[in-house]
C-alpha atoms as a PDB file:
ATOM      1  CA  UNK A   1     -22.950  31.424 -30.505  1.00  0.00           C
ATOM      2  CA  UNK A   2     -24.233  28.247 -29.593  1.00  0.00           C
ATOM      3  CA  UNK A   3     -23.216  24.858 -31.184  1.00  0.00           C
ATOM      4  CA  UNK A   4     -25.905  23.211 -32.966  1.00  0.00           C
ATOM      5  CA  UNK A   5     -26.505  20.006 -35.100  1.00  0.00           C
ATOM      6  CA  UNK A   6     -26.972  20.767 -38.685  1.00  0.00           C
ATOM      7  CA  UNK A   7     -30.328  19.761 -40.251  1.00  0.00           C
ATOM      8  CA  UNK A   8     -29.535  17.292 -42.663  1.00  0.00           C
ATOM      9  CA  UNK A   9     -27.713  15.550 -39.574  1.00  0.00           C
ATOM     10  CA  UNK A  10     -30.809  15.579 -37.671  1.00  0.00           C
ATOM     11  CA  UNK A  11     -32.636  14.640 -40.345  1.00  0.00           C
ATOM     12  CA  UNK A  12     -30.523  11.727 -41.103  1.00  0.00           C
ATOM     13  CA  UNK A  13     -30.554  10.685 -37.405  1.00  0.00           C
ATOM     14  CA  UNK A  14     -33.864  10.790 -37.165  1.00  0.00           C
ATOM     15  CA  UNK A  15     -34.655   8.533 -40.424  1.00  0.00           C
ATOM     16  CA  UNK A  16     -32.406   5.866 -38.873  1.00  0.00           C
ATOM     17  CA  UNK A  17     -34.279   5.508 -35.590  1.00  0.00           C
ATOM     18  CA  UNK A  18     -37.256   5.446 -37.395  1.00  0.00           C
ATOM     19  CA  UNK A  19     -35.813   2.615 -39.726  1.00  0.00           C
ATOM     20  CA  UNK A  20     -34.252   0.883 -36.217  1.00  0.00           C
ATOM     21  CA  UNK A  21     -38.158   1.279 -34.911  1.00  0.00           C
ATOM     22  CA  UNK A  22     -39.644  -0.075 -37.631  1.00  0.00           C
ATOM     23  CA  UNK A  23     -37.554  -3.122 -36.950  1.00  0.00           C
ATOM     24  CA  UNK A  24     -38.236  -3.770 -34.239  1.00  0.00           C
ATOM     25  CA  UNK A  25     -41.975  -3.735 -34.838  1.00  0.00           C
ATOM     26  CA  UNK A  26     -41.240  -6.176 -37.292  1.00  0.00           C
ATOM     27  CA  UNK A  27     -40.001  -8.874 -35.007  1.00  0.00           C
ATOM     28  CA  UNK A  28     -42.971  -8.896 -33.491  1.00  0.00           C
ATOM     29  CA  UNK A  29     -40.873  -8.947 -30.154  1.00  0.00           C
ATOM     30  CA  UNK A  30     -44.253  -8.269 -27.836  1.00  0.00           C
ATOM     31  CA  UNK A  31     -45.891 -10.968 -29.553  1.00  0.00           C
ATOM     32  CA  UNK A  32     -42.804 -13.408 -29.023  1.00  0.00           C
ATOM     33  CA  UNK A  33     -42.528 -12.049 -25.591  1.00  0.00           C
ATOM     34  CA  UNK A  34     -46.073 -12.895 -24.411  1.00  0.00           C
ATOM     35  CA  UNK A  35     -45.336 -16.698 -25.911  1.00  0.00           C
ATOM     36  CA  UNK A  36     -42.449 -17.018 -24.108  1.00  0.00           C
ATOM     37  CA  UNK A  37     -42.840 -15.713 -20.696  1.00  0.00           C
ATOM     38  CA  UNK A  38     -40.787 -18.622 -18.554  1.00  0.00           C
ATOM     39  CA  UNK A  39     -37.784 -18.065 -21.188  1.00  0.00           C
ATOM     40  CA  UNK A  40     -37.586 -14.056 -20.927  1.00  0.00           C
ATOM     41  CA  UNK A  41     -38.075 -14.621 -17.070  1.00  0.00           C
ATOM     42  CA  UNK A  42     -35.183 -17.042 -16.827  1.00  0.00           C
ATOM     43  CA  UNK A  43     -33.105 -14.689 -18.520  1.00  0.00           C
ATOM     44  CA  UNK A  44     -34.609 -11.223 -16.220  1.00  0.00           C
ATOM     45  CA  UNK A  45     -33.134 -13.910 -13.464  1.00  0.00           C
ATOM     46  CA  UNK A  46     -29.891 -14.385 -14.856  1.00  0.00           C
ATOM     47  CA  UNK A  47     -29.547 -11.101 -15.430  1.00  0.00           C
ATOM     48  CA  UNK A  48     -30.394  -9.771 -11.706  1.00  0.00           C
ATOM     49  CA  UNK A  49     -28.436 -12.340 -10.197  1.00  0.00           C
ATOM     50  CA  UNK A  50     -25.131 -10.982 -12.307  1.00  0.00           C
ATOM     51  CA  UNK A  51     -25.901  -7.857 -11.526  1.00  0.00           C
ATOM     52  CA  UNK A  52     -25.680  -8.863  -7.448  1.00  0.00           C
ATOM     53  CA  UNK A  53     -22.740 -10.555  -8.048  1.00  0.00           C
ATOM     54  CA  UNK A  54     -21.182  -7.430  -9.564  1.00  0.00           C
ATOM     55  CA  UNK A  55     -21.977  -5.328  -6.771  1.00  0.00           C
ATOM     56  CA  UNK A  56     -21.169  -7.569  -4.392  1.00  0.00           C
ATOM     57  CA  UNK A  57     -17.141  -7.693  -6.011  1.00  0.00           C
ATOM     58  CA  UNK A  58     -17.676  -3.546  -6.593  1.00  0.00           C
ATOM     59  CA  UNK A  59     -18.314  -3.126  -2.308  1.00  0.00           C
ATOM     60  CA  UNK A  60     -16.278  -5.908  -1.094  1.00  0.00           C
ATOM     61  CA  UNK A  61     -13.598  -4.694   0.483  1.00  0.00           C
ATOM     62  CA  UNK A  62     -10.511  -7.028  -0.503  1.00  0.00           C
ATOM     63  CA  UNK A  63      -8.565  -7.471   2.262  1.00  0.00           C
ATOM     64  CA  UNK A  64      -4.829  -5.341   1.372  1.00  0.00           C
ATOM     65  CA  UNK A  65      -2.229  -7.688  -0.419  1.00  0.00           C
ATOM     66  CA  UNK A  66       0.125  -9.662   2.080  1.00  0.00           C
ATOM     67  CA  UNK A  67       2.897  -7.906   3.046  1.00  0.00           C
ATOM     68  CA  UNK A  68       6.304  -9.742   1.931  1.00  0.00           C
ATOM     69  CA  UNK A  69       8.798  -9.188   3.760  1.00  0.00           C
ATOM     70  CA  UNK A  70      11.897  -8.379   1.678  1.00  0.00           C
ATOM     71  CA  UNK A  71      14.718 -10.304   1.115  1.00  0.00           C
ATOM     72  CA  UNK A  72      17.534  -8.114   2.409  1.00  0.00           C
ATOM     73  CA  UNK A  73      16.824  -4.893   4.892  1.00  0.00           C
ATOM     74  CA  UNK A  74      19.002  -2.044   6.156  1.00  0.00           C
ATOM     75  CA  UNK A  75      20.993  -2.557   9.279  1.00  0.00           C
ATOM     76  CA  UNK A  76      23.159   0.483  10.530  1.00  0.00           C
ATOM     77  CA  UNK A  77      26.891  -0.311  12.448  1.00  0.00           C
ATOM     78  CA  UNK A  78      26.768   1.648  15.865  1.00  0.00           C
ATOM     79  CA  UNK A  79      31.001   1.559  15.414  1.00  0.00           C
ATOM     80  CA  UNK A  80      31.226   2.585  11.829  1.00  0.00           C
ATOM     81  CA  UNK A  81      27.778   4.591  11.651  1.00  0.00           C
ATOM     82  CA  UNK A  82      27.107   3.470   7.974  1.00  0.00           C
ATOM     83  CA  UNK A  83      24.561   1.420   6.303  1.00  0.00           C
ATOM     84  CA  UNK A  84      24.650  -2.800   5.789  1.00  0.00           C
ATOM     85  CA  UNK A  85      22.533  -5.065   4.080  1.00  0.00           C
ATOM     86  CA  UNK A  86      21.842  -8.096   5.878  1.00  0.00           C
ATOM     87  CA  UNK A  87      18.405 -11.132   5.582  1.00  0.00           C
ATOM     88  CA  UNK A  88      14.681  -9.689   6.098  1.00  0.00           C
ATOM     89  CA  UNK A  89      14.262 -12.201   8.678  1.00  0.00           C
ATOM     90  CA  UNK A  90      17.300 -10.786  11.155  1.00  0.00           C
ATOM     91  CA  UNK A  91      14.995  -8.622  13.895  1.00  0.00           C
ATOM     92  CA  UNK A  92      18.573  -6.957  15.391  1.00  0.00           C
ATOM     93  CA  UNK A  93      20.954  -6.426  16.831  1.00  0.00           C
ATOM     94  CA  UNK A  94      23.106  -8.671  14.435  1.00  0.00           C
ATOM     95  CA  UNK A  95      27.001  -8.753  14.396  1.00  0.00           C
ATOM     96  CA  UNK A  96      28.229  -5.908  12.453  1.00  0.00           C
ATOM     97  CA  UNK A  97      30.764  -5.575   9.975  1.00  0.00           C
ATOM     98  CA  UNK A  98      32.921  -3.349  12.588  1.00  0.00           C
ATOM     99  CA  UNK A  99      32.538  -5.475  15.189  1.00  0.00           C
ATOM    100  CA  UNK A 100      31.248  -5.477  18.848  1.00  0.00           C
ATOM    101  CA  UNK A 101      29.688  -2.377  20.189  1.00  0.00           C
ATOM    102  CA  UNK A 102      32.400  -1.236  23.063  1.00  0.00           C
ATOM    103  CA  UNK A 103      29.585  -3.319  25.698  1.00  0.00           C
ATOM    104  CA  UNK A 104      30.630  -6.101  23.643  1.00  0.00           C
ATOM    105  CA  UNK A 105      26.769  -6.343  22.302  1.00  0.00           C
ATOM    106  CA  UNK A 106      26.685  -6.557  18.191  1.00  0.00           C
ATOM    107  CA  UNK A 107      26.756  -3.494  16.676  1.00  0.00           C
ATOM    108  CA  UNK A 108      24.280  -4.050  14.372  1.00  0.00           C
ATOM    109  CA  UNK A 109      21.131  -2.136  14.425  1.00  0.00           C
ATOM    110  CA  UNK A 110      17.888  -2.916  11.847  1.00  0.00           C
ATOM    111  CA  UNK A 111      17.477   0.993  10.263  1.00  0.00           C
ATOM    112  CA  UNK A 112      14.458   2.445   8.856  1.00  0.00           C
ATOM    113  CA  UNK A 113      16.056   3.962   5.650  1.00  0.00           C
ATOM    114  CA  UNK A 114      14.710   7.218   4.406  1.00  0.00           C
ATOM    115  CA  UNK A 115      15.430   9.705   0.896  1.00  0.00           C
ATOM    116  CA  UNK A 116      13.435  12.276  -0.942  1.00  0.00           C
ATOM    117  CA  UNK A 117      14.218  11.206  -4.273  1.00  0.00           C
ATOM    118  CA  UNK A 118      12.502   8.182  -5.915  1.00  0.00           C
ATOM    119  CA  UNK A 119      15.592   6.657  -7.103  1.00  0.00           C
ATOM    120  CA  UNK A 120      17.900   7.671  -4.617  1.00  0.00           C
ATOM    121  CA  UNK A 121      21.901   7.277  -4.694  1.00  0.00           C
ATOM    122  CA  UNK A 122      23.902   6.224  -1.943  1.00  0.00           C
ATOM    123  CA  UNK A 123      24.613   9.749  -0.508  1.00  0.00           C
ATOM    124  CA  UNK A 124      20.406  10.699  -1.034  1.00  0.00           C
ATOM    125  CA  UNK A 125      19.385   7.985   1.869  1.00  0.00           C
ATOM    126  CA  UNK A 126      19.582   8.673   5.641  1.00  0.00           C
ATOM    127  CA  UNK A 127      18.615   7.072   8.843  1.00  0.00           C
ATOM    128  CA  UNK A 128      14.963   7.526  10.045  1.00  0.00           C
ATOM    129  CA  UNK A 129      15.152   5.844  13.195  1.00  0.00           C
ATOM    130  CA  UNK A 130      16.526   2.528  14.508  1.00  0.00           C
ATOM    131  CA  UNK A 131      14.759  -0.544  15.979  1.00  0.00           C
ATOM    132  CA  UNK A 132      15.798  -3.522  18.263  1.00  0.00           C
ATOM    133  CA  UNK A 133      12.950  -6.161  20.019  1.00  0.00           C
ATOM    134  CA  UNK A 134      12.070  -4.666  23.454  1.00  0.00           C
ATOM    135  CA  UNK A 135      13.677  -7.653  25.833  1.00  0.00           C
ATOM    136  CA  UNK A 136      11.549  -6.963  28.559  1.00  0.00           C
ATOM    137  CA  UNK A 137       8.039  -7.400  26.259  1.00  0.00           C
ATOM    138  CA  UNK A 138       6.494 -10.438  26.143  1.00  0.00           C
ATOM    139  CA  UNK A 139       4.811  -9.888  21.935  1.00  0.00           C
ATOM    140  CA  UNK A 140       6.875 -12.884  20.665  1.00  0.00           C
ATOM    141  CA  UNK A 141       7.540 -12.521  16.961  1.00  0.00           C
ATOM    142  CA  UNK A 142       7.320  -9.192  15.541  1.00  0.00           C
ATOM    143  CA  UNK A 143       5.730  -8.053  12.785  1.00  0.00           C
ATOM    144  CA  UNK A 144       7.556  -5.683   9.948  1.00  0.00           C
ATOM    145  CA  UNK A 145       4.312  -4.738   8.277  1.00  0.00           C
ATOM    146  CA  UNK A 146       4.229  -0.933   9.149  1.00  0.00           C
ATOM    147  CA  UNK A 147       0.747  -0.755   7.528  1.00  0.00           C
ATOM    148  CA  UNK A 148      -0.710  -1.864  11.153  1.00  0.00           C
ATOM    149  CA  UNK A 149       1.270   0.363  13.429  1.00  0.00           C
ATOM    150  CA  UNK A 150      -0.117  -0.739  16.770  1.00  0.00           C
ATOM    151  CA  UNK A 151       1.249  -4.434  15.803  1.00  0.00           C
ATOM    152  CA  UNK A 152       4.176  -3.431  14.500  1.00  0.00           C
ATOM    153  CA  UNK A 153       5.006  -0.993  17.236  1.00  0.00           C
ATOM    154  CA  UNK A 154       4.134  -3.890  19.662  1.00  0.00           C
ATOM    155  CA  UNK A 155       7.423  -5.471  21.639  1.00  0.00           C
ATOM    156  CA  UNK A 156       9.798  -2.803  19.610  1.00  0.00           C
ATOM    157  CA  UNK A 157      12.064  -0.384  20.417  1.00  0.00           C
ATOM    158  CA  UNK A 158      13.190   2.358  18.599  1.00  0.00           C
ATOM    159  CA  UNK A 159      15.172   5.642  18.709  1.00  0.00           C
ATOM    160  CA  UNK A 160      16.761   8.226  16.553  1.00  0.00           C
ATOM    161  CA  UNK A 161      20.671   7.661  15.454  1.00  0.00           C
ATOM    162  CA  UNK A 162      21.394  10.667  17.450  1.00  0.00           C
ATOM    163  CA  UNK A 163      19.346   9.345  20.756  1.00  0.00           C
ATOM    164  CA  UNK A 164      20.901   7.563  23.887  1.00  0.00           C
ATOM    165  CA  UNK A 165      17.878   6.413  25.258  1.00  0.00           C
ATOM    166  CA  UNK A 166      15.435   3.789  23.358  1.00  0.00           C
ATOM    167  CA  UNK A 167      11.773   4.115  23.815  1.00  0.00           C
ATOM    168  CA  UNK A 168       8.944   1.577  23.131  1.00  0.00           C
ATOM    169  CA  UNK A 169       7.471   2.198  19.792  1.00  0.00           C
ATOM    170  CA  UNK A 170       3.912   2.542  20.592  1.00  0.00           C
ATOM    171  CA  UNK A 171       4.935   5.465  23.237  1.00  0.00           C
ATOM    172  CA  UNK A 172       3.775   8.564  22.641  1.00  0.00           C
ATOM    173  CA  UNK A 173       7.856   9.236  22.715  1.00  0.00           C
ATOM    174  CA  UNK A 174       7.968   6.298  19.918  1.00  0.00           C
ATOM    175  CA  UNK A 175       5.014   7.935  18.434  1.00  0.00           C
ATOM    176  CA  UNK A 176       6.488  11.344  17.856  1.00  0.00           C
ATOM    177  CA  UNK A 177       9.506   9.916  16.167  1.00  0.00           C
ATOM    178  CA  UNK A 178       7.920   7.924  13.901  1.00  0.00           C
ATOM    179  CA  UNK A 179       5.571  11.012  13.602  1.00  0.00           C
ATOM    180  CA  UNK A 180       8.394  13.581  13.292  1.00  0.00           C
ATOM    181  CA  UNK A 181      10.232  11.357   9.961  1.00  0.00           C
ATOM    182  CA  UNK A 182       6.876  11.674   8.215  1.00  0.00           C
ATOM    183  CA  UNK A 183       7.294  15.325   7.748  1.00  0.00           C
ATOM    184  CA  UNK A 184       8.381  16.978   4.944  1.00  0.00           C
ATOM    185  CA  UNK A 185      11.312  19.259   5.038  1.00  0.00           C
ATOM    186  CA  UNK A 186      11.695  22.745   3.975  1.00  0.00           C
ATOM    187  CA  UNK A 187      11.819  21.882   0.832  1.00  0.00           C
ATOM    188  CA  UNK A 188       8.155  20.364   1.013  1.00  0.00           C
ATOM    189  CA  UNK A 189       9.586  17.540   0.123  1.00  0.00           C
ATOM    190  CA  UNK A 190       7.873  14.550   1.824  1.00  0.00           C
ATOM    191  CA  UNK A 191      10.975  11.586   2.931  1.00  0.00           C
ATOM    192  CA  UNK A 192      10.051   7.644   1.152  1.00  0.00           C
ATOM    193  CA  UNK A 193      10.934   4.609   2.690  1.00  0.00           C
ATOM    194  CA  UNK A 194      13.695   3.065   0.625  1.00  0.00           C
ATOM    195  CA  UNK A 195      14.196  -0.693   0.555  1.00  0.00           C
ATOM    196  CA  UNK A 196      17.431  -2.027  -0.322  1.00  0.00           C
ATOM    197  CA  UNK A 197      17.476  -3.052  -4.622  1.00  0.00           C
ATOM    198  CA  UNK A 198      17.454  -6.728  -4.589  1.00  0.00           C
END
């Protein structure tokens, strides 16, 4: 059965465009158009030129907010293997709250901090990968905005917690790390970078 509109409905819709018609012939709008052609064509003006600004903010493409780098950021003690806080502006390795590495180096290692819960607890997070500045690499300051890998990755080192040897970030080794802590796990869970609650 298909869905109709009643007749008195129709018939009711159509005597109101017929009264909104006759309304309009009323105002004599051709007749006030045709006496007023500059004013009508200031306004068809207006009106295009609104209409190109609105497309022009639809297709824009905004460049993506700044990134801000946090306050506080994950560091991981070599010596203790847990988890610090410690300033967003430390690049590593920073003293640790252990102590020296046994090389007598600091202990402290900037971590890339991982869960797959939204609102993890302590015991949900674990330890993507570390990162230290590559000494031998001439980038300067590095960047923490992960959004642009091939500048982040630039003059960085990183490794696994498990790993012995570090590898340049932008390495295909580097590459496959970062690669490998995007996966999700057998779960189908997929892991979510956690930044420390300021």
């Amino acid at each position: 059965m298909a869905f109709g509109i009643p007749d008195l409905l129709s018939r009711e819709i159509r005597h109101r465009m017929e009264r909104v018609q006759d309304g309009i012939k009323r105002l004599q709008l051709r007749t006030w158009i045709n006496n007023h052609q500059g004013l009508v064509l200031g306004v068809a003006i207006v009106s295009v030129l609104l209409l190109a600004m609105v497309l022009v903010r639809v297709f824009k493409s905004e460049p993506a907010p700044a990134f801000r780098q946090p306050k506080f950021v994950w560091f991981y003690d070599a010596n203790a293997g847990k988890l610090f806080l410690s300033s967003g502006k430390d690049s590593g390795p920073i003293e640790a709250p252990s102590g020296p590495a046994p090389g007598g180096e600091p202990a402290g290692l900037r971590a890339h901090v991982y869960s797959y819960v939204l609102d993890p607890k302590e015991s949900d997070l674990f330890v993507g990968f570390l990162e230290k500045p590559d000494p031998d690499s001439a980038a300067g300051r590095l960047s923490h905005d992960m959004r642009d890998f091939e500048r982040w990755a630039r003059g960085r080192l990183i490794k696994r917690v498990k790993d012995k040897q570090w590898v340049p970030a932008a390495s295909p080794q580097g590459q496959a790390i970062v690669q490998e802590i995007m996966r999700p796990n057998k779960k189908g869970q997929t892991p979510i970078y956690q930044m420390p609650k300021e």
